[in-house]
N, C-alpha and C. Protein backbone atom coordinates (compact mmCIF):
# COMPACT_ATOMS: atom_id res chain seq x y z
N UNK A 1 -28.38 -6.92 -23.47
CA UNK A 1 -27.54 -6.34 -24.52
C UNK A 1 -26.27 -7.19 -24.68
N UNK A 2 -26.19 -7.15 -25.73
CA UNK A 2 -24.25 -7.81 -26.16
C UNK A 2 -23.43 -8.03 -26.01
N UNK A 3 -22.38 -8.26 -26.30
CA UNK A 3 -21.25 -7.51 -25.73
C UNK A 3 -20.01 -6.64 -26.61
N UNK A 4 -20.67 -6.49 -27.77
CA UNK A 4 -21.13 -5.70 -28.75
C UNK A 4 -21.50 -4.63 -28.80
N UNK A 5 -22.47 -4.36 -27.86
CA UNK A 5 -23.33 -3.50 -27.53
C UNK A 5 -22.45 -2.66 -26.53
N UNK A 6 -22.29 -3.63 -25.26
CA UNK A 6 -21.71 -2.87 -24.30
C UNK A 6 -20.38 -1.91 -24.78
N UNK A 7 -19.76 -2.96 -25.91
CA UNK A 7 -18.18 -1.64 -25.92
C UNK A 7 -18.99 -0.67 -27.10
N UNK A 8 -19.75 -0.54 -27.36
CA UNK A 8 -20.10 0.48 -28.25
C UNK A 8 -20.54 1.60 -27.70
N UNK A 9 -20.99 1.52 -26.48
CA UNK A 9 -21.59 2.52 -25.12
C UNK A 9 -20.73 3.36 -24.56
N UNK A 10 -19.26 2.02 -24.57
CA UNK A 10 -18.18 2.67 -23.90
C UNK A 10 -17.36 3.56 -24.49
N UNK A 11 -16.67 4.87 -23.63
CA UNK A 11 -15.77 5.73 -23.94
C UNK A 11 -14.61 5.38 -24.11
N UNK A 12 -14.11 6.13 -25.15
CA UNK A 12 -12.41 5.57 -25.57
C UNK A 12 -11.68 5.28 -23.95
N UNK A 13 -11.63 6.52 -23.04
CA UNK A 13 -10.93 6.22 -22.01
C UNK A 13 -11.20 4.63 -21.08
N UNK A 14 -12.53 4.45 -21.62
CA UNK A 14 -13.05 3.07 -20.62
C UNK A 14 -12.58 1.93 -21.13
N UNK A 15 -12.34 1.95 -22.81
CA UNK A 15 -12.03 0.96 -23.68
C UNK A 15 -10.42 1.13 -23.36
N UNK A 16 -9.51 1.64 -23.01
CA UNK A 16 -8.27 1.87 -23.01
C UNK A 16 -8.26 1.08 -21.64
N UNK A 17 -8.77 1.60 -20.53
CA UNK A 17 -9.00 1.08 -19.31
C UNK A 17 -9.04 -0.34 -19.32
N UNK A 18 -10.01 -0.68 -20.09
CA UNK A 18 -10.33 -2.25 -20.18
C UNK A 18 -9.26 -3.23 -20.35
N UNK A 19 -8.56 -2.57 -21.75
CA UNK A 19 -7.23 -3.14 -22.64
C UNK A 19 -5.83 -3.35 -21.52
N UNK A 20 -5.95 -2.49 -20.70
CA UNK A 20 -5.07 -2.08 -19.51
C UNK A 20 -5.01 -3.35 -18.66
N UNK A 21 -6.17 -3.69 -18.12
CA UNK A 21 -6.21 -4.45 -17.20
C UNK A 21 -6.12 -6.20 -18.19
N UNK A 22 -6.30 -6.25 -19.39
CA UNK A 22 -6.78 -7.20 -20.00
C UNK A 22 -4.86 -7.78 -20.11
N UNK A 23 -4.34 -6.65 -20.72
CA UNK A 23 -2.44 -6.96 -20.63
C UNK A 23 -2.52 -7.29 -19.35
N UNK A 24 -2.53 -6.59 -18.40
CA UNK A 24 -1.73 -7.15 -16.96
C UNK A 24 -2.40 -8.46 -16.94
N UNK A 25 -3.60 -9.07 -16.89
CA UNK A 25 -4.00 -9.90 -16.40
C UNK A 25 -3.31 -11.04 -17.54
N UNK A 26 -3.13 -11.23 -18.65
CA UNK A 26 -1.97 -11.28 -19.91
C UNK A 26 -0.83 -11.94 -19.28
N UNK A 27 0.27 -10.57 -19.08
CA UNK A 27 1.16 -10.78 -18.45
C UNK A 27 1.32 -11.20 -16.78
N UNK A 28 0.49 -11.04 -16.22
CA UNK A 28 0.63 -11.31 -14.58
C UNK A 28 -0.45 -12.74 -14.39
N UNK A 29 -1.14 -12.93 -14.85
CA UNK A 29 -1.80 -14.35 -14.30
C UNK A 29 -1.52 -15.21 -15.52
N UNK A 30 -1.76 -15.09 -17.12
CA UNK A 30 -2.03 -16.39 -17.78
C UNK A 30 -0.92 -16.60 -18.22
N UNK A 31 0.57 -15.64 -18.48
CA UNK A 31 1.75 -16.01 -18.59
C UNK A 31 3.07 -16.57 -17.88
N UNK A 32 2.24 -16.79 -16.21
CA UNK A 32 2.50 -16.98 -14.72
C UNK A 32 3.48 -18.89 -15.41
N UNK A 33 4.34 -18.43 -14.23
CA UNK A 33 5.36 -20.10 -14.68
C UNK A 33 6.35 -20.00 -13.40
N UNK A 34 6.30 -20.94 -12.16
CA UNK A 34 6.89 -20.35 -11.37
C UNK A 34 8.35 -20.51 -11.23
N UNK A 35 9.12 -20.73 -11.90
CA UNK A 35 10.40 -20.40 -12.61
C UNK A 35 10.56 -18.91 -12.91
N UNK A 36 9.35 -18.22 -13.44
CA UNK A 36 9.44 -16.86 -13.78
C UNK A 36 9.47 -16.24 -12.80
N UNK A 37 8.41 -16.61 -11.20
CA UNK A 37 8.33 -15.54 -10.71
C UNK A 37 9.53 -15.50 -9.90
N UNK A 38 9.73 -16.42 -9.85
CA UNK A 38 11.14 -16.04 -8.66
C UNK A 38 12.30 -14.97 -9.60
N UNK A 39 12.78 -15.18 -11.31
CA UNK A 39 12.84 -14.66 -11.96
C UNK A 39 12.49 -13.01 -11.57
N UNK A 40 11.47 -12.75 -11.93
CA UNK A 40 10.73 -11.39 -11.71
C UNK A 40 11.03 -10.71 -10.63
N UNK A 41 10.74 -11.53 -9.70
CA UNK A 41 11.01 -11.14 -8.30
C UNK A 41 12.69 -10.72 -8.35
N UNK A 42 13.50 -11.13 -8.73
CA UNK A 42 14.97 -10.87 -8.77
C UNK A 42 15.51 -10.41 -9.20
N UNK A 43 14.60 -9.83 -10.65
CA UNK A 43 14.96 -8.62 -11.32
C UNK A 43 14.64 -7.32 -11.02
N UNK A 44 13.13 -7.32 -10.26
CA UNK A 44 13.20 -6.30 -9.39
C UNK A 44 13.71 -5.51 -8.69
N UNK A 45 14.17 -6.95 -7.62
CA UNK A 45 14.97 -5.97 -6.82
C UNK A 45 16.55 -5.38 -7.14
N UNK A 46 16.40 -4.26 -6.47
CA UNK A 46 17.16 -3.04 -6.17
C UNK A 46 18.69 -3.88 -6.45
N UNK A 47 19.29 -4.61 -5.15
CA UNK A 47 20.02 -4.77 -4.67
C UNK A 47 21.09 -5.84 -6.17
N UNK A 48 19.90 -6.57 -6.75
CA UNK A 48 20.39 -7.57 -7.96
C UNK A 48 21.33 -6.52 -8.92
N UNK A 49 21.26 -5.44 -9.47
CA UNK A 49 21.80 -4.33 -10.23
C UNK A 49 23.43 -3.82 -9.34
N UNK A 50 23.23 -4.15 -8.42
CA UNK A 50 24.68 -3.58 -8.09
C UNK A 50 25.78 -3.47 -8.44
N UNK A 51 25.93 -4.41 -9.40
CA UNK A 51 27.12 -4.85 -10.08
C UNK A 51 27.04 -4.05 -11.43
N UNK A 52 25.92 -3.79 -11.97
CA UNK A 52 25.66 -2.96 -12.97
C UNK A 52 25.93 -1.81 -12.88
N UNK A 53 25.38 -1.28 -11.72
CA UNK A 53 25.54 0.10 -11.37
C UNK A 53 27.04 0.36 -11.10
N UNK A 54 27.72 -0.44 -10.29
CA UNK A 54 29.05 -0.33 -10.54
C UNK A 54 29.93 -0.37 -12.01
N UNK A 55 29.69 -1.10 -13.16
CA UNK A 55 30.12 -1.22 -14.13
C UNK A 55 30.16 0.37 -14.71
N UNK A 56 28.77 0.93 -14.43
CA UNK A 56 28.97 2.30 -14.99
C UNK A 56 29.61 3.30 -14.45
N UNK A 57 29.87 2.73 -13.11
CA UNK A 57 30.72 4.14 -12.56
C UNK A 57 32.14 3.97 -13.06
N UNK A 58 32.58 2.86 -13.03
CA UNK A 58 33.64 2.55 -13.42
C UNK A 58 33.79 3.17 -15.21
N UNK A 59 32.97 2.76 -15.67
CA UNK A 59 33.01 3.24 -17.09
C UNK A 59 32.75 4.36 -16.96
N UNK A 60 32.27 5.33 -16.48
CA UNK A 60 32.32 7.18 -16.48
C UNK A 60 33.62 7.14 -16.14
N UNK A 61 34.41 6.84 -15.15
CA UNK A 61 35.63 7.20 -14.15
C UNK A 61 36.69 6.74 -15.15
N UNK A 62 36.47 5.88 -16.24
CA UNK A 62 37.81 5.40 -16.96
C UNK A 62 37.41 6.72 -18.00
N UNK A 63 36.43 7.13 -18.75
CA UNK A 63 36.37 7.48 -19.76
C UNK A 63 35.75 9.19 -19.62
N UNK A 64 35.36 9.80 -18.36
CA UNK A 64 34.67 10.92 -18.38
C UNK A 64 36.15 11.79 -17.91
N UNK A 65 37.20 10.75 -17.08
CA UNK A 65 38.17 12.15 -16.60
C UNK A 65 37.97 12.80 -15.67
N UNK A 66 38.16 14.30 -15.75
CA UNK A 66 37.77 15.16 -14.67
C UNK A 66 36.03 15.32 -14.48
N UNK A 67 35.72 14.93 -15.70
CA UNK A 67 33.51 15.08 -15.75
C UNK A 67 33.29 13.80 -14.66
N UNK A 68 34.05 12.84 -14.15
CA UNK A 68 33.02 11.86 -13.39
C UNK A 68 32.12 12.39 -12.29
N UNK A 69 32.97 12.89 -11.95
CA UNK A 69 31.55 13.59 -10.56
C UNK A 69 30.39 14.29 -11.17
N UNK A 70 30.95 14.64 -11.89
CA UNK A 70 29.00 15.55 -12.78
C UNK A 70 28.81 14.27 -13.58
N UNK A 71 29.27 12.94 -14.15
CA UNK A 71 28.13 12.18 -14.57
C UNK A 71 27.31 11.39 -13.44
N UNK A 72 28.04 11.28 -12.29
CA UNK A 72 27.29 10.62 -11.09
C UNK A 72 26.57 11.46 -10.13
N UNK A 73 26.66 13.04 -10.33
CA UNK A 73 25.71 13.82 -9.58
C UNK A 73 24.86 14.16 -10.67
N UNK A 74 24.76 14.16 -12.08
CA UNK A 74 23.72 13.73 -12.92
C UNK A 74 23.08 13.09 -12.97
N UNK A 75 23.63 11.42 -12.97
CA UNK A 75 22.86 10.64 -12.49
C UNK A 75 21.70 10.65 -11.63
N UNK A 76 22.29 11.04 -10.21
CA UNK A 76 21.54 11.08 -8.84
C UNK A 76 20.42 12.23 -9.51
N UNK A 77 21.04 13.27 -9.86
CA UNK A 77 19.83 14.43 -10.05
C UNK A 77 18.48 13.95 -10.61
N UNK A 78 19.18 12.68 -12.03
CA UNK A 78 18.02 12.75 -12.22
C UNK A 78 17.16 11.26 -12.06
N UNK A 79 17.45 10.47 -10.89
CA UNK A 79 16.76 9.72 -10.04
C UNK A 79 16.23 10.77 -8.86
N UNK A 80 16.40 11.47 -8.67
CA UNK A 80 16.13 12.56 -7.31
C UNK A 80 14.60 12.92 -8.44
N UNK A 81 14.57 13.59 -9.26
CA UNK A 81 13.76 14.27 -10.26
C UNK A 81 12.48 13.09 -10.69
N UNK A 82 13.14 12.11 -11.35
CA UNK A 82 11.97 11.33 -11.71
C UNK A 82 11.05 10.57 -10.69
N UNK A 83 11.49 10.41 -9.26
CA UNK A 83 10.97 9.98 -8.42
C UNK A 83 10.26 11.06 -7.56
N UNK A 84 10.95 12.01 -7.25
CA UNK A 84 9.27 13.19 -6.60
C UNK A 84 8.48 13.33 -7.81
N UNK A 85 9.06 13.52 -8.69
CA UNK A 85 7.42 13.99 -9.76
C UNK A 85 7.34 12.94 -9.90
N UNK A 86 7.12 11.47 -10.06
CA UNK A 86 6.23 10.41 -10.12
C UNK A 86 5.71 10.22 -8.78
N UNK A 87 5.44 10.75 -8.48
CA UNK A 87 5.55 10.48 -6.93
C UNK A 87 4.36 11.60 -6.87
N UNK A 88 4.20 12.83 -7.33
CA UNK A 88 3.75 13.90 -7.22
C UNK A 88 2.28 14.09 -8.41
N UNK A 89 2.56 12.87 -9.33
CA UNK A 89 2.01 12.75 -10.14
C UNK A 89 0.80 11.43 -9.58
N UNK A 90 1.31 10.76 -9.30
CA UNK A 90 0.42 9.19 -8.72
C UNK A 90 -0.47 10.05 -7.42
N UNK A 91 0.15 11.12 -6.57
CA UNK A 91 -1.15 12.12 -5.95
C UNK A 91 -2.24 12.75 -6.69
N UNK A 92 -1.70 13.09 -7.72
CA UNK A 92 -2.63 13.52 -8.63
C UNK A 92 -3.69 12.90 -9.31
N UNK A 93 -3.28 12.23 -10.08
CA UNK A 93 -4.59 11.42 -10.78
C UNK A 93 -4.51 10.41 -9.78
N UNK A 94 -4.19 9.66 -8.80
CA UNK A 94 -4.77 8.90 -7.74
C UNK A 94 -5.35 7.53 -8.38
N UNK A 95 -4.71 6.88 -9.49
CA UNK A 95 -5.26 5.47 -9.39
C UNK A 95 -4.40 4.74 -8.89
N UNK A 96 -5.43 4.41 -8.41
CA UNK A 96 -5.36 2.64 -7.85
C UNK A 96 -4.32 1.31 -8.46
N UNK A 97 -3.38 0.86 -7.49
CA UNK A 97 -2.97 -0.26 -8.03
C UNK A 97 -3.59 -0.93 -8.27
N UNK A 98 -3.22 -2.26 -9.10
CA UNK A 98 -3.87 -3.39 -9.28
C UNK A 98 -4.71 -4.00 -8.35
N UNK A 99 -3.69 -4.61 -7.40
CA UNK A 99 -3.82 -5.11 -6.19
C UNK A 99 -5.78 -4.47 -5.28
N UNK A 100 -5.22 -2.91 -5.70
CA UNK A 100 -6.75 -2.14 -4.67
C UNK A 100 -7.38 -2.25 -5.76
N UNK A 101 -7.52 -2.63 -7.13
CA UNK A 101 -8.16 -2.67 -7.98
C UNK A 101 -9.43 -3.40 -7.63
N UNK A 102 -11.09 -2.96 -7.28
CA UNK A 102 -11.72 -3.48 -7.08
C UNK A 102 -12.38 -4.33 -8.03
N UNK A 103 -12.14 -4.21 -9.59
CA UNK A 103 -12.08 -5.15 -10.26
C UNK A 103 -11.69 -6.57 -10.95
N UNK A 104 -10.08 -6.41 -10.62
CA UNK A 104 -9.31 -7.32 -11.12
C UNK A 104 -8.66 -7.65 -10.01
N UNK A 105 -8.82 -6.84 -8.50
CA UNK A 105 -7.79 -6.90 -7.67
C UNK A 105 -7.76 -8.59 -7.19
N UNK A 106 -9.19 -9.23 -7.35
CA UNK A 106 -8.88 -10.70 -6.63
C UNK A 106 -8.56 -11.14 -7.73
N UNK A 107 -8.32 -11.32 -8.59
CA UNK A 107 -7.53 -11.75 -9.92
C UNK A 107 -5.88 -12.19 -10.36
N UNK A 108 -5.60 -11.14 -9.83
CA UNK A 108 -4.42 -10.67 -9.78
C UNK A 108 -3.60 -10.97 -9.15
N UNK A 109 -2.32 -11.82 -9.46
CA UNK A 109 -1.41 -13.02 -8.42
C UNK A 109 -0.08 -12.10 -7.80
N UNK A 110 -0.50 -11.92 -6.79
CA UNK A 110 0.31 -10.38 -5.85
C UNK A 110 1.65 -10.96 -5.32
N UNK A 111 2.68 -11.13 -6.13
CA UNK A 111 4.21 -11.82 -5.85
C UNK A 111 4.81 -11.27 -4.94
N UNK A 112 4.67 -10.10 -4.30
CA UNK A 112 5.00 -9.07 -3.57
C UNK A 112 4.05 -7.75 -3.01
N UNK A 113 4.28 -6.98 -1.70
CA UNK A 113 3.49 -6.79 -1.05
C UNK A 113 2.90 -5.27 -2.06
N UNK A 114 1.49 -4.78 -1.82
CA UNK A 114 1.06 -4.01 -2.61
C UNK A 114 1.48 -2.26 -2.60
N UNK A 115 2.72 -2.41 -1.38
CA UNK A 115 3.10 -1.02 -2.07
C UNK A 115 2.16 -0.17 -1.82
N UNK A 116 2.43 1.15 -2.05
CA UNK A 116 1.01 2.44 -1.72
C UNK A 116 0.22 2.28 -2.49
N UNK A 117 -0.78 3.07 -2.52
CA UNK A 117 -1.85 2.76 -2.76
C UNK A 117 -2.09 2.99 -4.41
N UNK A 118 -1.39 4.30 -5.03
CA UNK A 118 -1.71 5.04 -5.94
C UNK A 118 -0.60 4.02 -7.09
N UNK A 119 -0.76 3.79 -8.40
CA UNK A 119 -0.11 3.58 -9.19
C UNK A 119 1.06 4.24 -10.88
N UNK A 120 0.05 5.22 -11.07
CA UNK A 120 0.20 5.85 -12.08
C UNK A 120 0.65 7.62 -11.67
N UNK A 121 2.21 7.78 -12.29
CA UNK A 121 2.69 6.73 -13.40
C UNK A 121 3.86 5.70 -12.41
N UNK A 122 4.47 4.56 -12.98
CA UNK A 122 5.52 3.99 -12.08
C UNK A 122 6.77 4.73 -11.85
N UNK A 123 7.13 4.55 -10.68
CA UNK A 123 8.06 5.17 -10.46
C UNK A 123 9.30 4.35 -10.79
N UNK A 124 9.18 2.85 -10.74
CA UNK A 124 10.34 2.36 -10.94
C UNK A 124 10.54 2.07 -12.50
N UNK A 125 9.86 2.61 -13.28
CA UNK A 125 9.60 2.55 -15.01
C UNK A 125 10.28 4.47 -15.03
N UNK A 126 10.00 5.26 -14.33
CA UNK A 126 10.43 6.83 -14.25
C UNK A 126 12.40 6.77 -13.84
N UNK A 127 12.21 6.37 -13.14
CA UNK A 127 13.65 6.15 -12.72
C UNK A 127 14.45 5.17 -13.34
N UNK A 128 14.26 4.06 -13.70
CA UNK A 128 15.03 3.30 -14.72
C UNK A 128 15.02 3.81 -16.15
N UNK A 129 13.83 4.33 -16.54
CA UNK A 129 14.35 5.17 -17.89
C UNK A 129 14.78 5.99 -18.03
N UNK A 130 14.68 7.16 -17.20
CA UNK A 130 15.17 8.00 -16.97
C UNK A 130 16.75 7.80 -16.52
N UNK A 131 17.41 6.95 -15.59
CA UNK A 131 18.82 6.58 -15.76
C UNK A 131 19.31 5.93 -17.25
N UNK A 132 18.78 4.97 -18.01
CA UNK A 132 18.92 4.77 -19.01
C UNK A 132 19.33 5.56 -20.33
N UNK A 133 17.61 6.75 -20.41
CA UNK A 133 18.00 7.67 -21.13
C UNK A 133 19.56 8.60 -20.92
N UNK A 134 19.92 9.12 -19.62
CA UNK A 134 20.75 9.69 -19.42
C UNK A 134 22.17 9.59 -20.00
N UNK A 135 22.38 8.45 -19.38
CA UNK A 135 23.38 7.30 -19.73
C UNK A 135 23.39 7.01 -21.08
N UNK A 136 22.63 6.33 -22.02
CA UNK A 136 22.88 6.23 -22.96
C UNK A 136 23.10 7.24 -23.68
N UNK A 137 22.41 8.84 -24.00
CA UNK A 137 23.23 10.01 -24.13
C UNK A 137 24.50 10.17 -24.35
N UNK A 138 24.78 10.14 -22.77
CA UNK A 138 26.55 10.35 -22.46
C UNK A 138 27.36 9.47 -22.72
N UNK A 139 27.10 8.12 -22.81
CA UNK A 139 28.03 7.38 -23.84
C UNK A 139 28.54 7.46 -25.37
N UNK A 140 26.58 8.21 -25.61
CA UNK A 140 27.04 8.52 -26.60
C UNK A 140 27.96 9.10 -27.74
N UNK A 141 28.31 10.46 -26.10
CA UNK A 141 28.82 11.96 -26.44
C UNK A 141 30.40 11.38 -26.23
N UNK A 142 30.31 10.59 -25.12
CA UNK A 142 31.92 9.84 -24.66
C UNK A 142 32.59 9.36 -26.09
N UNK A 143 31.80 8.33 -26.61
CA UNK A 143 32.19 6.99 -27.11
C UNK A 143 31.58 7.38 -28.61
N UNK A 144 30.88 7.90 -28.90
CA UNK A 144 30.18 7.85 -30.21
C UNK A 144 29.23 6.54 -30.61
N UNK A 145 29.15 6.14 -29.85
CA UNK A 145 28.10 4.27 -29.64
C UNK A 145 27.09 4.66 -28.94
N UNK A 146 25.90 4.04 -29.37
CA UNK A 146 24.85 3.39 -28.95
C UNK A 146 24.52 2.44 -28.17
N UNK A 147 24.54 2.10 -26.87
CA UNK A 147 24.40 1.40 -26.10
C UNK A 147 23.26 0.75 -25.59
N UNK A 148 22.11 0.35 -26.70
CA UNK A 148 20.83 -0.20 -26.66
C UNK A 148 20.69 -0.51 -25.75
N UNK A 149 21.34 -1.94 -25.28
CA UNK A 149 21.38 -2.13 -23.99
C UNK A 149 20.84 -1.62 -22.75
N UNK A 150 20.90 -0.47 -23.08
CA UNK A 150 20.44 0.41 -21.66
C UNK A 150 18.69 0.39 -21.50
N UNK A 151 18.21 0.33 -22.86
CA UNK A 151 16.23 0.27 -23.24
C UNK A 151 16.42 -0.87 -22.52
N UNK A 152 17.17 -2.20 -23.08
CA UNK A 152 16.80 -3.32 -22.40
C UNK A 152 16.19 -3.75 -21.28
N UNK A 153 17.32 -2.87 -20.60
CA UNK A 153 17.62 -3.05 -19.47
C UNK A 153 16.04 -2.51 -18.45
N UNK A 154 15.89 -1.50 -18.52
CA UNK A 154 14.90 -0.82 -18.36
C UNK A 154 13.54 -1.40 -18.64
N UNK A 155 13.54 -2.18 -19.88
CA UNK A 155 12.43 -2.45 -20.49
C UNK A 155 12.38 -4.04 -19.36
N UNK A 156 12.97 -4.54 -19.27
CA UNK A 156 13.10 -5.68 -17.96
C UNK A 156 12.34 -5.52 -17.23
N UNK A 157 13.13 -4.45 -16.35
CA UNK A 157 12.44 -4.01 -15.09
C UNK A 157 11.19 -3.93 -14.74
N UNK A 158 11.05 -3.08 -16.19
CA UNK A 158 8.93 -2.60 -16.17
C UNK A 158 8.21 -3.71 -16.20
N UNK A 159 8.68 -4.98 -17.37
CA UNK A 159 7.94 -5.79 -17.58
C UNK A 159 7.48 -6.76 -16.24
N UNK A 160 8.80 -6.83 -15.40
CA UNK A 160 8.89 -7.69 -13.79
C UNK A 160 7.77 -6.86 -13.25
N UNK A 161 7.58 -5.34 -13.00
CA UNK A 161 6.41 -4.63 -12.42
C UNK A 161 5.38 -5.29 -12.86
N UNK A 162 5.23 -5.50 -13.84
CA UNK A 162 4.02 -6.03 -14.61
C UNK A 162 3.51 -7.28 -14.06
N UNK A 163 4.24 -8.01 -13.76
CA UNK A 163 4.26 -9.43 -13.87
C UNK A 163 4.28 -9.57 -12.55
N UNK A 164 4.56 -9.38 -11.48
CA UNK A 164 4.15 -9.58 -10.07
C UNK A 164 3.12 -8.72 -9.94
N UNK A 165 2.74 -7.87 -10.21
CA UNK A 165 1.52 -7.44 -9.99
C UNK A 165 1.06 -5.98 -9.58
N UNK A 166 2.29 -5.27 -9.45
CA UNK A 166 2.20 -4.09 -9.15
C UNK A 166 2.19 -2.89 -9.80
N UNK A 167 2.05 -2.77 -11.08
CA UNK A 167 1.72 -1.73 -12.46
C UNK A 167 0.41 -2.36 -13.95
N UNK A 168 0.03 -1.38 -13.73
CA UNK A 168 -1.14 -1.42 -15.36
C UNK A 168 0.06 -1.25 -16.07
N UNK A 169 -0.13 -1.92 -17.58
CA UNK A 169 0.85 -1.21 -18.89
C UNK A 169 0.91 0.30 -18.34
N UNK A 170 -0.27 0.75 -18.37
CA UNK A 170 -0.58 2.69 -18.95
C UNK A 170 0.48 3.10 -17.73
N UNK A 171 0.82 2.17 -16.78
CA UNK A 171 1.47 3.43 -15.87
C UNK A 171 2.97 2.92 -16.40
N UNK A 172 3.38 1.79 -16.63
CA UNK A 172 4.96 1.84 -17.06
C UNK A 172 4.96 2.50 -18.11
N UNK A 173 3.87 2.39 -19.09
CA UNK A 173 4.38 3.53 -20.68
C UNK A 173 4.27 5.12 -19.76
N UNK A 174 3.37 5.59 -19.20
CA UNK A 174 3.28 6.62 -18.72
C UNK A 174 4.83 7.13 -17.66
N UNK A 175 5.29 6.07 -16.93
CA UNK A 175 6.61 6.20 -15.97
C UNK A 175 7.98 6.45 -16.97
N UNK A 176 7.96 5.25 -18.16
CA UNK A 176 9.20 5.30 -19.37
C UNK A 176 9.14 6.29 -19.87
N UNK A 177 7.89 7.59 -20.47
CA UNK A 177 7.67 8.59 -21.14
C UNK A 177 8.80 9.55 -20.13
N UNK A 178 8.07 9.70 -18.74
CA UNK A 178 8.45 10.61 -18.04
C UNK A 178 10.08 10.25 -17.68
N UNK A 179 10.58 9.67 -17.96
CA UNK A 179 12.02 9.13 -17.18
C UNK A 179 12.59 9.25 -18.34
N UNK A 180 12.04 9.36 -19.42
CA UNK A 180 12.77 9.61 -20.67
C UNK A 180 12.92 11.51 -21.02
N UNK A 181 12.10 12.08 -20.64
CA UNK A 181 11.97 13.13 -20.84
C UNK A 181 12.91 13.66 -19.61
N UNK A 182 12.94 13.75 -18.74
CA UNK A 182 13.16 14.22 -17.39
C UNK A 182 14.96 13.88 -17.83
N UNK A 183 15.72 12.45 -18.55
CA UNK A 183 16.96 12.35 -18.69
C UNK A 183 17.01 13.06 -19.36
N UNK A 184 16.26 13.07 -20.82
CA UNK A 184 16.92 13.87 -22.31
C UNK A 184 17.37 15.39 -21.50
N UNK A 185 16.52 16.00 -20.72
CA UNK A 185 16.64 17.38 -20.28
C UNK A 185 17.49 17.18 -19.40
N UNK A 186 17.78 16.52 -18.40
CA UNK A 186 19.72 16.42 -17.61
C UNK A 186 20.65 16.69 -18.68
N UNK A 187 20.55 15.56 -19.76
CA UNK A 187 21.94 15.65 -20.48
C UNK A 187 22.46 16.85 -20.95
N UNK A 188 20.59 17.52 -21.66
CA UNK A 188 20.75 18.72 -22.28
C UNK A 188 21.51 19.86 -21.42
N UNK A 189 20.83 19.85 -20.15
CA UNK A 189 21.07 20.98 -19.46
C UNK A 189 22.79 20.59 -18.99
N UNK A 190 23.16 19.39 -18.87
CA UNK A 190 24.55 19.35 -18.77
C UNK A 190 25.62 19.80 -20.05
N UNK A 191 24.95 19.59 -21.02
CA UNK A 191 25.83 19.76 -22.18
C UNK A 191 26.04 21.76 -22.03
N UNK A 192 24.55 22.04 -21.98
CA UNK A 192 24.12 23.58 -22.43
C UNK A 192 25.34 24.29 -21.15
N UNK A 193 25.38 23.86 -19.61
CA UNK A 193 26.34 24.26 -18.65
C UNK A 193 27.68 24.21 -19.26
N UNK A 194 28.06 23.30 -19.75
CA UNK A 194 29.42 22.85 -20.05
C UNK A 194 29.99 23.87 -21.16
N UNK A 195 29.04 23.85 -22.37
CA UNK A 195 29.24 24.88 -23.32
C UNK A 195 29.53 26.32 -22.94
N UNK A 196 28.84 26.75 -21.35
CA UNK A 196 29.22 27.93 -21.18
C UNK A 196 30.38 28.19 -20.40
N UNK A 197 30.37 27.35 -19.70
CA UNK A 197 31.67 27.23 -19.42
C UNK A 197 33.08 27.66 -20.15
N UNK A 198 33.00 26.74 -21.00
CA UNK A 198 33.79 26.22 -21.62
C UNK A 198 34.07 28.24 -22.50
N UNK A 199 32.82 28.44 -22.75
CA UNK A 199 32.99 29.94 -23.28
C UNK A 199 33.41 30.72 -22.64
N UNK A 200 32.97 30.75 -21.21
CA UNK A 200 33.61 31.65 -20.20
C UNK A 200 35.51 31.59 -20.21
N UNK A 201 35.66 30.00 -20.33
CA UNK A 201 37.19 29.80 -20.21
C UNK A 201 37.39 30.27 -21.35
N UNK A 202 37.24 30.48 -21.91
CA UNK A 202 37.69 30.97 -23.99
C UNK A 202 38.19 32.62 -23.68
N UNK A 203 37.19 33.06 -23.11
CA UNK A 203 36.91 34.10 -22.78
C UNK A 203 38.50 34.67 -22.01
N UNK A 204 38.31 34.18 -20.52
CA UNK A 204 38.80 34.47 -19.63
C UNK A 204 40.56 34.75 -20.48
N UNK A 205 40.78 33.54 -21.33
CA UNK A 205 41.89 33.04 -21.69
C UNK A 205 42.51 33.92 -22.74
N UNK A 206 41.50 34.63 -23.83
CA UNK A 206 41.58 35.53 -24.58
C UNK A 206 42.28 37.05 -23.66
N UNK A 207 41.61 37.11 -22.69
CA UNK A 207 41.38 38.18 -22.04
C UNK A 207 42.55 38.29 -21.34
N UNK A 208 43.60 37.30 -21.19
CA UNK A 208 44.53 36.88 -20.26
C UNK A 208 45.44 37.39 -21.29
């Protein structure tokens, strides 16, 4: 039979599957330049952002006032949040990294060590968008600006997952969904607290 034949047999989920591994192998072996990976490798890590992460505390602390401690225990909340439920989620549906990928896994140019076992969704695509989303929010509400920048930033990160070898696309779109959702609902639930607050003091003050 074909090969023609064969994707005509196949189920949307298998054909999605396919497309999955066809990007990583895309981005992680035929777009490989080793200038990049050291690159990749350095955007990854944790420790390279420090200076970033500082920029924003500093920018809550000049511009939030008495709110800085609730934008940095916001923050944390919702890195605390997107990482057990991605975390809780990759138990669940249980696939396989690349790397254990018994298909593509000898394929696949492993820049760094393979990490647990389960992939989907990423956690470091859940937690960087999810800080992103947050953040860009509250600048918003601060500053009245848009701080694109912040997708960028995020969108980096995932792509470096990609590219050393340790995420399918489906799990960084699947990790960015959830880290996006998981912030929009911090900000909300910070705004929705604040509002009552803020009523209670109306209140109290009337009442005074």
């Amino acid at each position: 039979m074909n090969s023609f034949g064969k994707l005509y047999e196949m189920t949307l989920f298998e054909i999605l599957e396919r497309i999955d591994k066809i990007i990583l192998l895309l981005v992680n072996h035929d777009s490989s330049h080793q200038y990049l990976d050291t690159l990749m490798l350095y955007l990854r890590n944790p420790l390279t952002w420090i200076p970033f992460y500082v920029f924003m505390a500093c920018f809550f602390y000049k511009r939030a006032g008495h709110r800085f401690r609730i934008f940095i225990l916001c923050s944390l909340v919702t890195i605390a949040l997107t990482d057990s439920i991605s975390t809780l989620l990759k138990n669940a549906f249980e696939r396989l990294r690349p790397c254990y990928d018994y298909e593509i896994g000898p394929l696949v140019r492993h820049l760094t060590d393979c990490g647990g076992l389960y992939s989907f969704p990423s956690s470091h695509a859940a937690n960087h968008f999810g800080l992103a989303t947050f953040w860009f929010w509250s600048v918003l509400q601060l500053t009245g600006k848009k701080w694109k920048f912040l997708w960028i930033w995020a969108m980096i990160i995932c792509y470096a997952q990609m590219y050393v070898g340790k995420h399918f696309p489906s799990d960084i779109i699947a990790g960015a969904l959830l880290g996006f959702v998981i912030g929009s609902l911090v900000i909300k639930a910070l705004s929705f607290f604040e509002m009552r607050i803020d009523k209670i003091r109306q209140v109290s003050f009337n009442v005074n």
